[in-house]
C-alpha atoms as a PDB file:
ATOM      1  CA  UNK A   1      10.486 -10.539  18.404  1.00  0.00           C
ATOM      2  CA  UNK A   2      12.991 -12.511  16.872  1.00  0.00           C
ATOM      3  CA  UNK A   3      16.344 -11.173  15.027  1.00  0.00           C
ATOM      4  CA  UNK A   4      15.974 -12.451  11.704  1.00  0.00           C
ATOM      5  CA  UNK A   5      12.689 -10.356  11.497  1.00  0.00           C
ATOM      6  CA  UNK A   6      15.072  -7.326  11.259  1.00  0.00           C
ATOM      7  CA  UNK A   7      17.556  -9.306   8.399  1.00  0.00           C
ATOM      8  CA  UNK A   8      14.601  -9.687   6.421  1.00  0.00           C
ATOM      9  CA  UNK A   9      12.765  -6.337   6.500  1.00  0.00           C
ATOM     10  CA  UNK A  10      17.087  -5.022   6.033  1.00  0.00           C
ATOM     11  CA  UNK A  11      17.010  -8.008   2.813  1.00  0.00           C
ATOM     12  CA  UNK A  12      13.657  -6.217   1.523  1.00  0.00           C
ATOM     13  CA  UNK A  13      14.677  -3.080   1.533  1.00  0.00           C
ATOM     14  CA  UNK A  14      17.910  -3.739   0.069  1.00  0.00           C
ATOM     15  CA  UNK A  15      15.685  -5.200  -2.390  1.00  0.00           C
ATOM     16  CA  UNK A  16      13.359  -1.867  -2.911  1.00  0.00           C
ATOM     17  CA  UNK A  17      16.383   0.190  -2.927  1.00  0.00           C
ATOM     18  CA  UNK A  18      17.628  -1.812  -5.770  1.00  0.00           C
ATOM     19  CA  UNK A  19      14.314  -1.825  -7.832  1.00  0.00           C
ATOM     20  CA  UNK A  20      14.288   1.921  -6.666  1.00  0.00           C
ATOM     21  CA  UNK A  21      17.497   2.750  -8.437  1.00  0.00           C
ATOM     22  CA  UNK A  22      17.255   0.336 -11.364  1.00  0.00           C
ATOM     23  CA  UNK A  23      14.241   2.459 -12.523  1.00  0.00           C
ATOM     24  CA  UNK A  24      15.986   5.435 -12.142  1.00  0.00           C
ATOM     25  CA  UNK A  25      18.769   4.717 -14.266  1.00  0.00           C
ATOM     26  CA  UNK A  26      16.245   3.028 -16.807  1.00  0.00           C
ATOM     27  CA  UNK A  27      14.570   6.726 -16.825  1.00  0.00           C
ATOM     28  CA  UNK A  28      18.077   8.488 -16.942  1.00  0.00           C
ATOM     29  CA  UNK A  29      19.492   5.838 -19.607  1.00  0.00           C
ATOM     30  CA  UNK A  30      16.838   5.387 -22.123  1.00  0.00           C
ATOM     31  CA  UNK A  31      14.663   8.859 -22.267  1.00  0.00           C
ATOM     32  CA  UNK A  32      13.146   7.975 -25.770  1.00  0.00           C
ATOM     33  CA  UNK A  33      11.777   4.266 -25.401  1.00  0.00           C
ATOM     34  CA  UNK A  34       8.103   3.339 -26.528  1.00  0.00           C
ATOM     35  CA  UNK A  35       5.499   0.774 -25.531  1.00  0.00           C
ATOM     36  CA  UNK A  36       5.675  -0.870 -22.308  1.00  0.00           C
ATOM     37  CA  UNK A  37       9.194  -0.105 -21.793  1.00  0.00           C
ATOM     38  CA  UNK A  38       7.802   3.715 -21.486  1.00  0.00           C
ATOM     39  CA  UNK A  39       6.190   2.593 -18.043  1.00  0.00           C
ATOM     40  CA  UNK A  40       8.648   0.347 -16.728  1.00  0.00           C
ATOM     41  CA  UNK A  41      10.971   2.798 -15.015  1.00  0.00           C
ATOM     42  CA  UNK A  42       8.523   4.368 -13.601  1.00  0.00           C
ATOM     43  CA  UNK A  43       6.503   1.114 -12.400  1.00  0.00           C
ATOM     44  CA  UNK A  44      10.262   0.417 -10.931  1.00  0.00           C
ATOM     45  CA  UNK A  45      10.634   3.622  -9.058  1.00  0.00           C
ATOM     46  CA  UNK A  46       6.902   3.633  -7.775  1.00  0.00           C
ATOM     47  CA  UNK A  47       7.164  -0.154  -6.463  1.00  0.00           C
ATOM     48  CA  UNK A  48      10.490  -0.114  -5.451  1.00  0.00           C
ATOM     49  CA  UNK A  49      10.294   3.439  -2.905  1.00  0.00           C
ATOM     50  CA  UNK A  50       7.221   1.696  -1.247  1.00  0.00           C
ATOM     51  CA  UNK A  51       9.278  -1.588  -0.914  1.00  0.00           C
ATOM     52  CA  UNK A  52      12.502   0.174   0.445  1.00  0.00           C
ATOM     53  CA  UNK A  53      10.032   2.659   2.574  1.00  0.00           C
ATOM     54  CA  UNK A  54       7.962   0.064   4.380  1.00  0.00           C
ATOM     55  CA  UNK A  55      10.558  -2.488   5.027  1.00  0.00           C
ATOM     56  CA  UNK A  56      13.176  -0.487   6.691  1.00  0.00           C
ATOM     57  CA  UNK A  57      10.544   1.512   8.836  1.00  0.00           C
ATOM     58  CA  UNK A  58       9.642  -1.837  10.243  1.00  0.00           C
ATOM     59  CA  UNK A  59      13.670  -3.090  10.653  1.00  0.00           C
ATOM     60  CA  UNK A  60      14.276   0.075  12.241  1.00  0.00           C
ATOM     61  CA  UNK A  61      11.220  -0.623  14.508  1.00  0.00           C
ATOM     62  CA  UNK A  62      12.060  -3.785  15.150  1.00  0.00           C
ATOM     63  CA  UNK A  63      15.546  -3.176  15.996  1.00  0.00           C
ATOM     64  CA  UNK A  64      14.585  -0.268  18.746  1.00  0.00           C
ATOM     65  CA  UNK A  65      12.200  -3.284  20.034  1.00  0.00           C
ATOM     66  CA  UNK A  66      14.578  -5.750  20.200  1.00  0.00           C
ATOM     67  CA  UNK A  67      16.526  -3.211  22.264  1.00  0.00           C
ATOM     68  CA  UNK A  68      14.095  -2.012  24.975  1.00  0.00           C
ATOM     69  CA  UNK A  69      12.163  -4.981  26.290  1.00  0.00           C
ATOM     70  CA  UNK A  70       9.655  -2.520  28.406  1.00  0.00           C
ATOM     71  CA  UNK A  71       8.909  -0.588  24.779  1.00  0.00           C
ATOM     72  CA  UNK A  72       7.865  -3.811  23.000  1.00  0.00           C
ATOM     73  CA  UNK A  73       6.002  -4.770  25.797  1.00  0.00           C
ATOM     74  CA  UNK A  74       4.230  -1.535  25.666  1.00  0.00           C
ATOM     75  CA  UNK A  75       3.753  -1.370  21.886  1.00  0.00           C
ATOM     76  CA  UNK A  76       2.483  -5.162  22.275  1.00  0.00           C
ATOM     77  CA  UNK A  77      -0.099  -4.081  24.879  1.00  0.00           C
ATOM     78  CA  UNK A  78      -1.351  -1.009  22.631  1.00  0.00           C
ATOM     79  CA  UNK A  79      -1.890  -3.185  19.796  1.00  0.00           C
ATOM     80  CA  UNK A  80      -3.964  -5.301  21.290  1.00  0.00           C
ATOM     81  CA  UNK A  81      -5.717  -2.996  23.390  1.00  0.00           C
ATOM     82  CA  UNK A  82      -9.619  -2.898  22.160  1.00  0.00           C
ATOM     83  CA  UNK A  83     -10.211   0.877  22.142  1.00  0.00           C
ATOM     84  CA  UNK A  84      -7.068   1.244  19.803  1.00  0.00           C
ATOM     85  CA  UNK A  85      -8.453  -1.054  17.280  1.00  0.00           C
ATOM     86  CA  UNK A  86     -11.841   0.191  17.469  1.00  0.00           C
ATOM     87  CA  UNK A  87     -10.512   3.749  16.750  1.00  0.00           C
ATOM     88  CA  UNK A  88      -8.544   1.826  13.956  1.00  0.00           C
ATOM     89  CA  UNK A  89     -11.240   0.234  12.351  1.00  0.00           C
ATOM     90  CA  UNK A  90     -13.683   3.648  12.537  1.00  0.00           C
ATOM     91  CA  UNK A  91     -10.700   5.371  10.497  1.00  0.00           C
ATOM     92  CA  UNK A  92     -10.737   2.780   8.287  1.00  0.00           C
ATOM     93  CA  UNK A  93     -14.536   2.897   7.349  1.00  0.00           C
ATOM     94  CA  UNK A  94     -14.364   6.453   7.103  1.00  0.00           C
ATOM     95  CA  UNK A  95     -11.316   6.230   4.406  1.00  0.00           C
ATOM     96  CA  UNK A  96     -13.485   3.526   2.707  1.00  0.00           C
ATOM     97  CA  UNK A  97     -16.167   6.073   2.703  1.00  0.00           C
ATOM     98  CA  UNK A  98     -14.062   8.867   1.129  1.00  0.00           C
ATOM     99  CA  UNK A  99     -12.254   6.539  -1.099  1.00  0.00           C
ATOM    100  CA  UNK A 100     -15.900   5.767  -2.695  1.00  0.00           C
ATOM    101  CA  UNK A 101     -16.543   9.111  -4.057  1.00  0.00           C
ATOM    102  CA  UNK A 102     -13.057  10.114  -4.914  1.00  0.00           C
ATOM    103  CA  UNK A 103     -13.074   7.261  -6.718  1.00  0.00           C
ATOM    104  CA  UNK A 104     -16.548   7.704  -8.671  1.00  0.00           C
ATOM    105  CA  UNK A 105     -15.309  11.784  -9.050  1.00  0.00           C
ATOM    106  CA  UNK A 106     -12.083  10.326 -10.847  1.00  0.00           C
ATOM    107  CA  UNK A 107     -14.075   7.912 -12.721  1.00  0.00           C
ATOM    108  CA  UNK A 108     -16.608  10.862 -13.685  1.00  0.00           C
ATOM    109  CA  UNK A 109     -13.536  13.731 -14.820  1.00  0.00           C
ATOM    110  CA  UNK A 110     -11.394  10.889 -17.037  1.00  0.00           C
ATOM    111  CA  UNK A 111     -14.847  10.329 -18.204  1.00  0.00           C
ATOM    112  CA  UNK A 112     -15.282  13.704 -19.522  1.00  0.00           C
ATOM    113  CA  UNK A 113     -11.955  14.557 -20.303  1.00  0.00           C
ATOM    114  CA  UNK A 114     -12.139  11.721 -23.151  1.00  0.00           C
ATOM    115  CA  UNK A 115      -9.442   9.639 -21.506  1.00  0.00           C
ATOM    116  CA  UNK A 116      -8.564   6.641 -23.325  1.00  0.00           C
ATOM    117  CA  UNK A 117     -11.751   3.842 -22.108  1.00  0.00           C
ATOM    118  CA  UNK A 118      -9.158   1.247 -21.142  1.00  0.00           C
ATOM    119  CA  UNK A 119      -7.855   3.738 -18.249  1.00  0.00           C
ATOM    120  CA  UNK A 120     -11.949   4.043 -17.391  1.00  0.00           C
ATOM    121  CA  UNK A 121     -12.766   1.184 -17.360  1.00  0.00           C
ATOM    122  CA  UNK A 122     -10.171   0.049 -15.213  1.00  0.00           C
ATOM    123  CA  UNK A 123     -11.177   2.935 -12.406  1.00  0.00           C
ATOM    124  CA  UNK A 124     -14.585   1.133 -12.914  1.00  0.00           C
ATOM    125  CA  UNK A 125     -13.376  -2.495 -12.334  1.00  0.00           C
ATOM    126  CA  UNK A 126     -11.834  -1.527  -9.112  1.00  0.00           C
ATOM    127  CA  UNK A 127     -14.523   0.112  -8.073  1.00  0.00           C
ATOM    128  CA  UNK A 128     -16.915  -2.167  -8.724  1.00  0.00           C
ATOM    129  CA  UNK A 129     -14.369  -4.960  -6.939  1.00  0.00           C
ATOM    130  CA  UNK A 130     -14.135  -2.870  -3.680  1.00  0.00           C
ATOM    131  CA  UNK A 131     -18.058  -2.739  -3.913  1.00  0.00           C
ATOM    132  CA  UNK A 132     -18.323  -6.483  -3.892  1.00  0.00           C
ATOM    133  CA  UNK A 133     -15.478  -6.933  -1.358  1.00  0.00           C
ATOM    134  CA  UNK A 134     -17.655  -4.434   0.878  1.00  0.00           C
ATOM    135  CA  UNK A 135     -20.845  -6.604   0.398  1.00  0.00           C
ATOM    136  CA  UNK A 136     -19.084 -10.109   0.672  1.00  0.00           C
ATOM    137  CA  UNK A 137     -17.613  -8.556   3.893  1.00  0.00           C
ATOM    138  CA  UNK A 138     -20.680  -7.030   5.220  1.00  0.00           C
ATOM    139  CA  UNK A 139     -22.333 -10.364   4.982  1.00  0.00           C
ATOM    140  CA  UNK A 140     -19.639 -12.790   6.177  1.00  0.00           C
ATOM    141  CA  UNK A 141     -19.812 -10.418   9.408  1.00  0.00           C
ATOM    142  CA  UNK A 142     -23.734 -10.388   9.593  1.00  0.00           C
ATOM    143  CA  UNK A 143     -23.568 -14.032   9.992  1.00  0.00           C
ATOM    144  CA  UNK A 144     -20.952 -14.309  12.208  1.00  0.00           C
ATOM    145  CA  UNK A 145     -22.116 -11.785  15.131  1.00  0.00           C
END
């Protein structure tokens, strides 16, 4: 691992912390605002706490890394071991399995709650585009093994 892996997940955060707090004083500053500038604070907040969240988990992983040489190696060897990414790849079918009829119950309930169609039909595009990334997937690996 090399040091400037840690100043850059620090520099990202830093970055999500800012976005982070710039929506929040956009909420706190301007309560009666309209249009697109209704769901800009909030698009700041949401982006900016996953930005801030992800990055400094991995600085502060890297960092205790950096430290202990027999940890890394450790964590290296688990990452690459072939039981822990099968496991890892099993969970992730199974979410994509879930995530397939949460989505369609979602899709169903805004449906008959009369939610505006653009919000609908939206659920529906991304459905439809993890359905096609499924197939394209499924067949890429059909050919390959």
């Amino acid at each position: 691992m090399k040091k400037n892996n840690v100043s850059r997940y620090i520099f990202f955060a830093a970055v999500g912390l800012i976005m982070f707090l710039t929506g929040f004083v956009l909420l706190v500053v301007n309560p009666e605002v309209e249009g697109v500038l209704l769901t800009l604070p909030y698009i700041f907040v949401g982006v900016g706490a996953g930005i801030f969240g992800a990055n400094l988990g991995a600085a502060i992983k890297n960092r205790f890394l950096l430290k202990d040489s027999k940890a890394a190696k450790q964590f290296e060897i688990e990452q690459k071991d072939e039981r822990n990414q099968i496991i890892m790849n099993k969970a992730k079918a199974q979410v994509y399995h879930l995530m397939i009829f949460v989505n369609s119950a979602v899709m169903m309930s805004f449906a008959v709650m009369q939610v505006e169609l653009y919000v609908v039909l939206t659920l529906v595009a991304v459905y439809i585009f993890f359905i096609l990334a499924y197939v394209y997937y499924f067949n890429k690996y059909s050919k390959e093994m």
